[in-house]
C-alpha atoms as a PDB file:
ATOM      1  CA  UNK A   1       6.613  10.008   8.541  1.00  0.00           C
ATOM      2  CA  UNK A   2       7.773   6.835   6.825  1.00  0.00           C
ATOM      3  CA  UNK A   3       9.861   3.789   6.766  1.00  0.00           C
ATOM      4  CA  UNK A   4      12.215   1.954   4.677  1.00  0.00           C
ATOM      5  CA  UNK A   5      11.069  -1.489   4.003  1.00  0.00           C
ATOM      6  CA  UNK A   6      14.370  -3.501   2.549  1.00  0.00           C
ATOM      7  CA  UNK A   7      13.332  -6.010  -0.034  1.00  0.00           C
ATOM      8  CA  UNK A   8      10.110  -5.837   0.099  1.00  0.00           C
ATOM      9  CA  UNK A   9       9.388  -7.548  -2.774  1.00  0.00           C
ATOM     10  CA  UNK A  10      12.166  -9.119  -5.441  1.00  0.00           C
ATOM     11  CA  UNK A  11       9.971 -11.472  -6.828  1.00  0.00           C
ATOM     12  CA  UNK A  12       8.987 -11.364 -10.204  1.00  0.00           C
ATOM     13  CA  UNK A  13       5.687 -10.851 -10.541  1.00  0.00           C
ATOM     14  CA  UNK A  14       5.281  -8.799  -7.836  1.00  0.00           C
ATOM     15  CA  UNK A  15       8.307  -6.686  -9.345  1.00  0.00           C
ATOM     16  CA  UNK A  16       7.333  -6.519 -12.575  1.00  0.00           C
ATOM     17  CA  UNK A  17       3.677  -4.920 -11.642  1.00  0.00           C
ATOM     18  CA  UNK A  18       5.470  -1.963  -9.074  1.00  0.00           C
ATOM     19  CA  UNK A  19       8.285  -1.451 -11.823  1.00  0.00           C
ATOM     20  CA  UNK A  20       7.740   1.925 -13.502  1.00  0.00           C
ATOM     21  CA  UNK A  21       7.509   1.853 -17.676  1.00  0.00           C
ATOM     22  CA  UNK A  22       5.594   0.055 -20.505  1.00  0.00           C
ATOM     23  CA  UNK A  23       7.078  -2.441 -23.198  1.00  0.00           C
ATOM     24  CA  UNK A  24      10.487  -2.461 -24.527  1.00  0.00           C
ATOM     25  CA  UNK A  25      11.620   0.048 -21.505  1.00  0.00           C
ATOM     26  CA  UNK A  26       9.797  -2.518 -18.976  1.00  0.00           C
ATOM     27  CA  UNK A  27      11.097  -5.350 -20.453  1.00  0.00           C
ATOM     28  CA  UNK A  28      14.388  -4.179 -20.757  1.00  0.00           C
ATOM     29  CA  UNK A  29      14.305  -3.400 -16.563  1.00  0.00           C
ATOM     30  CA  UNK A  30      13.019  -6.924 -16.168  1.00  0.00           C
ATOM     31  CA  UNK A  31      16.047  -8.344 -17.551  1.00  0.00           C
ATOM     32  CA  UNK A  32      17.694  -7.185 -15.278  1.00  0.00           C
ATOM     33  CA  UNK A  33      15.985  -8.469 -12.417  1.00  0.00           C
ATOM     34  CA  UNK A  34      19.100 -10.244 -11.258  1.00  0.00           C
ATOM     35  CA  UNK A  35      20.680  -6.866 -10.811  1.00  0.00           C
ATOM     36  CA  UNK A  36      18.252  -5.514  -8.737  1.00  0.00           C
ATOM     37  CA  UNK A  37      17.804  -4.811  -5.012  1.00  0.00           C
ATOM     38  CA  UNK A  38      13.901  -2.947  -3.991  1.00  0.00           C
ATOM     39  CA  UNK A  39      12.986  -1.827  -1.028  1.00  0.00           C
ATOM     40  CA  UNK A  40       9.790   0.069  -0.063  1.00  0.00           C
ATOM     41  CA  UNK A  41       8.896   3.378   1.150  1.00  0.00           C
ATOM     42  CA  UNK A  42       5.930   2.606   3.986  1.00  0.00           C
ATOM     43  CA  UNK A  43       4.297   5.504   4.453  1.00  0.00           C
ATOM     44  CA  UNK A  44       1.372   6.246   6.918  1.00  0.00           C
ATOM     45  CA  UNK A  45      -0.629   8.492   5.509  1.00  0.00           C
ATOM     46  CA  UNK A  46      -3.455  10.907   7.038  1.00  0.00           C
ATOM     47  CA  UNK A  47      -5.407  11.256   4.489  1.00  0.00           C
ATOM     48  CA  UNK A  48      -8.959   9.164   4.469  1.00  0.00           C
ATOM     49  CA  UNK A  49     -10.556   7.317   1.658  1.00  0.00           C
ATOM     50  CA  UNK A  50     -14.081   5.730   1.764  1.00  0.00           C
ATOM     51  CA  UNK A  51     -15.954   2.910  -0.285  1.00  0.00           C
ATOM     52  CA  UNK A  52     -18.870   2.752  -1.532  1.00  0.00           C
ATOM     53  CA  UNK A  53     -20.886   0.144  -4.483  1.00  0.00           C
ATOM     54  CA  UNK A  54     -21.443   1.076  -7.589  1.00  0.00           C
ATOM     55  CA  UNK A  55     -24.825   0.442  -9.463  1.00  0.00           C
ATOM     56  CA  UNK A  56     -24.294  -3.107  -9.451  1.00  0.00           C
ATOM     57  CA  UNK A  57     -23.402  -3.145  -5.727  1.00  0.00           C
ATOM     58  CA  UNK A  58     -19.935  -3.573  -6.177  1.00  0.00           C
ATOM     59  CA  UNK A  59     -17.116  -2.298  -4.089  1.00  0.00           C
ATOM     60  CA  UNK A  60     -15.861   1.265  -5.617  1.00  0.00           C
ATOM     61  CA  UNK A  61     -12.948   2.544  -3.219  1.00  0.00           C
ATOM     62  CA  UNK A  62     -12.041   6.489  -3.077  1.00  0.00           C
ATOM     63  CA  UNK A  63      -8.684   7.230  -1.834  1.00  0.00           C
ATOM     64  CA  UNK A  64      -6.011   9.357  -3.273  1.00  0.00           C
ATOM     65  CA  UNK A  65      -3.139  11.081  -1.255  1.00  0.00           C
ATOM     66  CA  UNK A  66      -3.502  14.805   0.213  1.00  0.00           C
ATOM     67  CA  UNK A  67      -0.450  17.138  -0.339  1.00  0.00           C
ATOM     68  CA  UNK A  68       0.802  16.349   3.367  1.00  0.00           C
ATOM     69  CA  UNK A  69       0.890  12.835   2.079  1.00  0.00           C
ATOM     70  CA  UNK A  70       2.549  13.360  -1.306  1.00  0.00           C
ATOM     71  CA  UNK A  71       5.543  15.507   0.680  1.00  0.00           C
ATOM     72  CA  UNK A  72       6.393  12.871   3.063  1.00  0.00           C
ATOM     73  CA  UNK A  73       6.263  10.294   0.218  1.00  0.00           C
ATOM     74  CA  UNK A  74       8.914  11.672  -2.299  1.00  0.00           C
ATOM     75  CA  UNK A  75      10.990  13.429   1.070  1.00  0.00           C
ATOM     76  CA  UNK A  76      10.848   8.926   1.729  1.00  0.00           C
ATOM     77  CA  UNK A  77      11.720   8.000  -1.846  1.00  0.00           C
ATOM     78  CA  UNK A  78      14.338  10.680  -2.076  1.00  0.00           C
ATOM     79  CA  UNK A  79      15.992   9.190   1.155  1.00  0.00           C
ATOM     80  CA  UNK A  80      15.917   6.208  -0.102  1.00  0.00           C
ATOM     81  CA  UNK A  81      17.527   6.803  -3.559  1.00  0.00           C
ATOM     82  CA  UNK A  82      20.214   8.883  -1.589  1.00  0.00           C
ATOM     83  CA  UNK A  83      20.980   5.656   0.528  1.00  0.00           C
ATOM     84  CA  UNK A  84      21.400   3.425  -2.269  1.00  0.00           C
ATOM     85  CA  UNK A  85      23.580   5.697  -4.179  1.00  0.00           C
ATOM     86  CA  UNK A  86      25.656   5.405  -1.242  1.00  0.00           C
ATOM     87  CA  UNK A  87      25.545   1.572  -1.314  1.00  0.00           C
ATOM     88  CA  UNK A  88      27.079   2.165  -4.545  1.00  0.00           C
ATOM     89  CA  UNK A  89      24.190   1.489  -6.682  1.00  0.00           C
ATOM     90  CA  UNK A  90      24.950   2.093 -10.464  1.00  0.00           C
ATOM     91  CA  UNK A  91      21.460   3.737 -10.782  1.00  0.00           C
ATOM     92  CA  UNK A  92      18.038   4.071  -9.078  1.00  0.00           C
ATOM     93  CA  UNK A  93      14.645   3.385 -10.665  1.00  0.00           C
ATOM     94  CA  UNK A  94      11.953   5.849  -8.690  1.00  0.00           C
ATOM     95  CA  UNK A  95       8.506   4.965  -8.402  1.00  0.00           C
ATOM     96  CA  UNK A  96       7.363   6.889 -12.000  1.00  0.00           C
ATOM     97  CA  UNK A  97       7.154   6.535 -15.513  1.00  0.00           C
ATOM     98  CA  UNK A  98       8.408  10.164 -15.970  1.00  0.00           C
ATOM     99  CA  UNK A  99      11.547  10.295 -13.637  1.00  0.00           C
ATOM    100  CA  UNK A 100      14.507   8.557 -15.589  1.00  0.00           C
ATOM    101  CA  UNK A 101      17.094   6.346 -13.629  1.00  0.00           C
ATOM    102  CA  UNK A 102      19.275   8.328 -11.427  1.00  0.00           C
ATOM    103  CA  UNK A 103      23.023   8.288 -11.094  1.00  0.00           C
ATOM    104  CA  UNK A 104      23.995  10.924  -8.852  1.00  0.00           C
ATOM    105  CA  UNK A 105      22.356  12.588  -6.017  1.00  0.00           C
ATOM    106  CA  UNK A 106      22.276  16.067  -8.655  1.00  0.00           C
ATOM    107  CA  UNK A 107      20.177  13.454 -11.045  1.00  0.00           C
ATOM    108  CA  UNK A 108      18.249  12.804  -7.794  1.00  0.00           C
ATOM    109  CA  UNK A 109      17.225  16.094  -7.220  1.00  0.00           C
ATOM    110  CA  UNK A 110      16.403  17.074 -10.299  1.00  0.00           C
ATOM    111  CA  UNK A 111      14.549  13.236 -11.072  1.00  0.00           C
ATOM    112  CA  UNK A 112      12.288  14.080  -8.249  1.00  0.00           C
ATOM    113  CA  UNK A 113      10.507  16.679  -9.713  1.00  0.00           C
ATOM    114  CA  UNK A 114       8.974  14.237 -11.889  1.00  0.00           C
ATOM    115  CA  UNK A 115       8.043  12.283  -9.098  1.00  0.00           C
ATOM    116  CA  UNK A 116       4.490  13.814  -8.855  1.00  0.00           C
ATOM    117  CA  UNK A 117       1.579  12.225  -7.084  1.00  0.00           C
ATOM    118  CA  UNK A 118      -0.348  11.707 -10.475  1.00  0.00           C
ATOM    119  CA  UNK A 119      -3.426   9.056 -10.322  1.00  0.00           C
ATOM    120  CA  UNK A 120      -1.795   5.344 -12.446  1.00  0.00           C
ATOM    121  CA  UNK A 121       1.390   7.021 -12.871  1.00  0.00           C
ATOM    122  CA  UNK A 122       2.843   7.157  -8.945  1.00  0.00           C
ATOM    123  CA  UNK A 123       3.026   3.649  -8.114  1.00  0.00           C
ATOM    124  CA  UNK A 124       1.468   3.076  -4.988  1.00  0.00           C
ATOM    125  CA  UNK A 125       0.088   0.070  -3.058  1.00  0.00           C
ATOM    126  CA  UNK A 126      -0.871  -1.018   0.501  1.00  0.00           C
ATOM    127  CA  UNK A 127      -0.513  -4.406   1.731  1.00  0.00           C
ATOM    128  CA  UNK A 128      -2.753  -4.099   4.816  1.00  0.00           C
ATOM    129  CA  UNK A 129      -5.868  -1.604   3.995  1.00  0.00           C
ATOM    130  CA  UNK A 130      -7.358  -0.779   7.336  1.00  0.00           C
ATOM    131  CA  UNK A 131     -10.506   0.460   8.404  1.00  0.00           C
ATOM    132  CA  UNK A 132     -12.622  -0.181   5.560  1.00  0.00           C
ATOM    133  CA  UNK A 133     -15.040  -2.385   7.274  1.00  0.00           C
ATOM    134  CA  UNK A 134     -15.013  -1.272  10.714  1.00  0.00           C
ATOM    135  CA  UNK A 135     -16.280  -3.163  13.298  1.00  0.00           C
ATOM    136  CA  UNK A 136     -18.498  -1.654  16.039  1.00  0.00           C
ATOM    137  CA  UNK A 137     -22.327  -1.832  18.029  1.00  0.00           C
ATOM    138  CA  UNK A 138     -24.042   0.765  15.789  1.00  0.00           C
ATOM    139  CA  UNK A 139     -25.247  -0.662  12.114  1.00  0.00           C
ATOM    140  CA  UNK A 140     -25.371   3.068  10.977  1.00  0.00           C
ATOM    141  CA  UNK A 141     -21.692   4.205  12.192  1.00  0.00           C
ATOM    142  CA  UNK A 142     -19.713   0.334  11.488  1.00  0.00           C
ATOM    143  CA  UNK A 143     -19.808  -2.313   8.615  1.00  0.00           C
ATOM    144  CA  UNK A 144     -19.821  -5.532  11.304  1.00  0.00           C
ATOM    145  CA  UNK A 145     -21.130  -6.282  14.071  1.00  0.00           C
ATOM    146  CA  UNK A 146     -18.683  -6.781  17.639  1.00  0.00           C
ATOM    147  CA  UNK A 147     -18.243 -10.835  16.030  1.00  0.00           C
ATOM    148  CA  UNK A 148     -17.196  -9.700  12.462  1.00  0.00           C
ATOM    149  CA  UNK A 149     -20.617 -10.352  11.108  1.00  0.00           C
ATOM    150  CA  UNK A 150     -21.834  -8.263   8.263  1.00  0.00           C
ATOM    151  CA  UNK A 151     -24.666  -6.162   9.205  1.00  0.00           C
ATOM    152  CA  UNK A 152     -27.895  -7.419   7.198  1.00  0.00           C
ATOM    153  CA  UNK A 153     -26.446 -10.402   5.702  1.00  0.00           C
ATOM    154  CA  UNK A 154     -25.971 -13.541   7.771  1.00  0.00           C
ATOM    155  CA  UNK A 155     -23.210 -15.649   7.881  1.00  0.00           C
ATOM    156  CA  UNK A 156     -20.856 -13.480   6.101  1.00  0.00           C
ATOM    157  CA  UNK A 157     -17.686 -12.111   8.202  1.00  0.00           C
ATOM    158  CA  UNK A 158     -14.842 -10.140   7.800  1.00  0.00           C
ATOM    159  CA  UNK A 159     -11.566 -10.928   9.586  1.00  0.00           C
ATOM    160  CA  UNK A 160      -9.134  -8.785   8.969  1.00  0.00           C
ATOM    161  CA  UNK A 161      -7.342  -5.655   9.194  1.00  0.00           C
ATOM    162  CA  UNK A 162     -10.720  -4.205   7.513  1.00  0.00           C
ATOM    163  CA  UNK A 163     -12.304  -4.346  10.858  1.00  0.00           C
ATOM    164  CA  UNK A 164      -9.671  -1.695  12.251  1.00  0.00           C
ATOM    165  CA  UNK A 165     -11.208   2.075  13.032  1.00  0.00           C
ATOM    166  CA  UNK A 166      -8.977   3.706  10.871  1.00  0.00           C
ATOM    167  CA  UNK A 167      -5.204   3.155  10.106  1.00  0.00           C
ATOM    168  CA  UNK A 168      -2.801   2.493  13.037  1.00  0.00           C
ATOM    169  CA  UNK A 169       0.369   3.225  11.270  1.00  0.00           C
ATOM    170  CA  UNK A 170       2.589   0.342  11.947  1.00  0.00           C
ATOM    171  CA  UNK A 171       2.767  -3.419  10.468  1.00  0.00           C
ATOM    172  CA  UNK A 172      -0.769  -4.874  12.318  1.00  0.00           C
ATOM    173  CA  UNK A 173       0.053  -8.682  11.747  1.00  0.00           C
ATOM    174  CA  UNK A 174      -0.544  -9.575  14.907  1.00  0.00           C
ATOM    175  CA  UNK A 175      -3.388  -7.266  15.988  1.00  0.00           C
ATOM    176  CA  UNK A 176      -5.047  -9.107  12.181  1.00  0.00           C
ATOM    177  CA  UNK A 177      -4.302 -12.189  13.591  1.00  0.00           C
ATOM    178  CA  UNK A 178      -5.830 -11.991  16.840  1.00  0.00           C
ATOM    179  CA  UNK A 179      -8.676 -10.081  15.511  1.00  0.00           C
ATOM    180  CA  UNK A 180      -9.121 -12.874  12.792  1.00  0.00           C
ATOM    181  CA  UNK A 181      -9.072 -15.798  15.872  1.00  0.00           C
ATOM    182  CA  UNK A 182     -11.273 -14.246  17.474  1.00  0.00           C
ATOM    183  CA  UNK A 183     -13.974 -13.979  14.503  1.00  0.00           C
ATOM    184  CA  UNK A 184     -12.946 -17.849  14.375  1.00  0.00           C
ATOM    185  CA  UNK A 185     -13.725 -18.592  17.102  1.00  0.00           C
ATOM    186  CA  UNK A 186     -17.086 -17.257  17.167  1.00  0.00           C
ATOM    187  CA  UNK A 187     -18.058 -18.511  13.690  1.00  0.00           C
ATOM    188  CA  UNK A 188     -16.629 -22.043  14.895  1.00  0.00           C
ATOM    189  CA  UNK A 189     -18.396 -21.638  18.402  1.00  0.00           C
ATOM    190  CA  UNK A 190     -21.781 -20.772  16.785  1.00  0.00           C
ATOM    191  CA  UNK A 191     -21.700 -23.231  14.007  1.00  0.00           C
ATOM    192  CA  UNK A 192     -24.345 -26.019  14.653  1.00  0.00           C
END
């Protein structure tokens, strides 16, 4: 399923990177800024992603959305448009380059067809990755050790959602937070 997330983010930078088009067309929705209500679609999705380093040892992540995923996704942005058309919003934006600005809920249906879950065209973003560095006893099956310590490499620790299994599908600020005291507190505890 999903959920709606009410003005998630009306600031300007943060608007201007999630608002579908290039150039003039961008620009053009930028202006009107002052206009504008967002809200976001938070979906939690089932499908699982990996990372891994590239040649260089850098992080490379893998993730893209499995059709389950993509369903529930424009099923949430369609319910979405339809409640601010009812809000009596002039026109909604969707999340893609392709769909144009919808008017109606007719536009809407017809708009979400090009709503397709195409890689840097869908925009999509996640403000608390989880699970990417999981924590656990067993070097070969986790990333960290019980403390948030980085198998292999000293003094490095990871405190943050990261540390989770896998994704737990709700807002985890205060599982982070006591996750990231707790990695405190050991780092502060075994400091000399």
């Amino acid at each position: 399923g999903w959920l709606f997330l009410p003005s998630a983010s009306n600031w300007p930078g943060l608007s201007a990177a999630v608002t579908p088009g290039l150039g003039a067309p961008h620009r053009e929705r930028m202006r009107e800024l002052p206009h504008l209500a967002s809200a976001a679609v938070l979906l939690h999705d089932e499908t699982a992603g990996r990372v891994t380093t590239d040649r260089g040892g850098r992080p490379v992540s893998h993730y893209w959305p499995e059709r389950v995923d993509q369903t529930a996704l424009r099923k949430g942005i369609g319910a979405l448009a339809q409640l601010y058309l009812a809000a009596g919003a002039e026109r909604v934006y969707l999340p893609h380059p392709a769909a144009p600005p919808v008017r109606s809920e007719a536009e809407l249906d017809r708009a979400l067809t090009a709503v397709t879950a195409q890689r840097h065209r869908l925009a999509l973003n996640s403000v608390h990755p989880q699970g990417s560095c999981a924590l656990g006893t067993d070097p070969a099956r986790s990333a960290v050790d019980p403390h948030g310590e980085v198998w292999g490499e000293r003094g490095i620790f990871v405190a943050d959602a990261s540390l989770f299994p896998t994704s737990v599908g709700v807002p985890p600020q205060v599982t982070i937070m006591a996750l990231a005291t707790a990695v405190a507190d050991h780092v502060a505890g075994s400091s000399p």
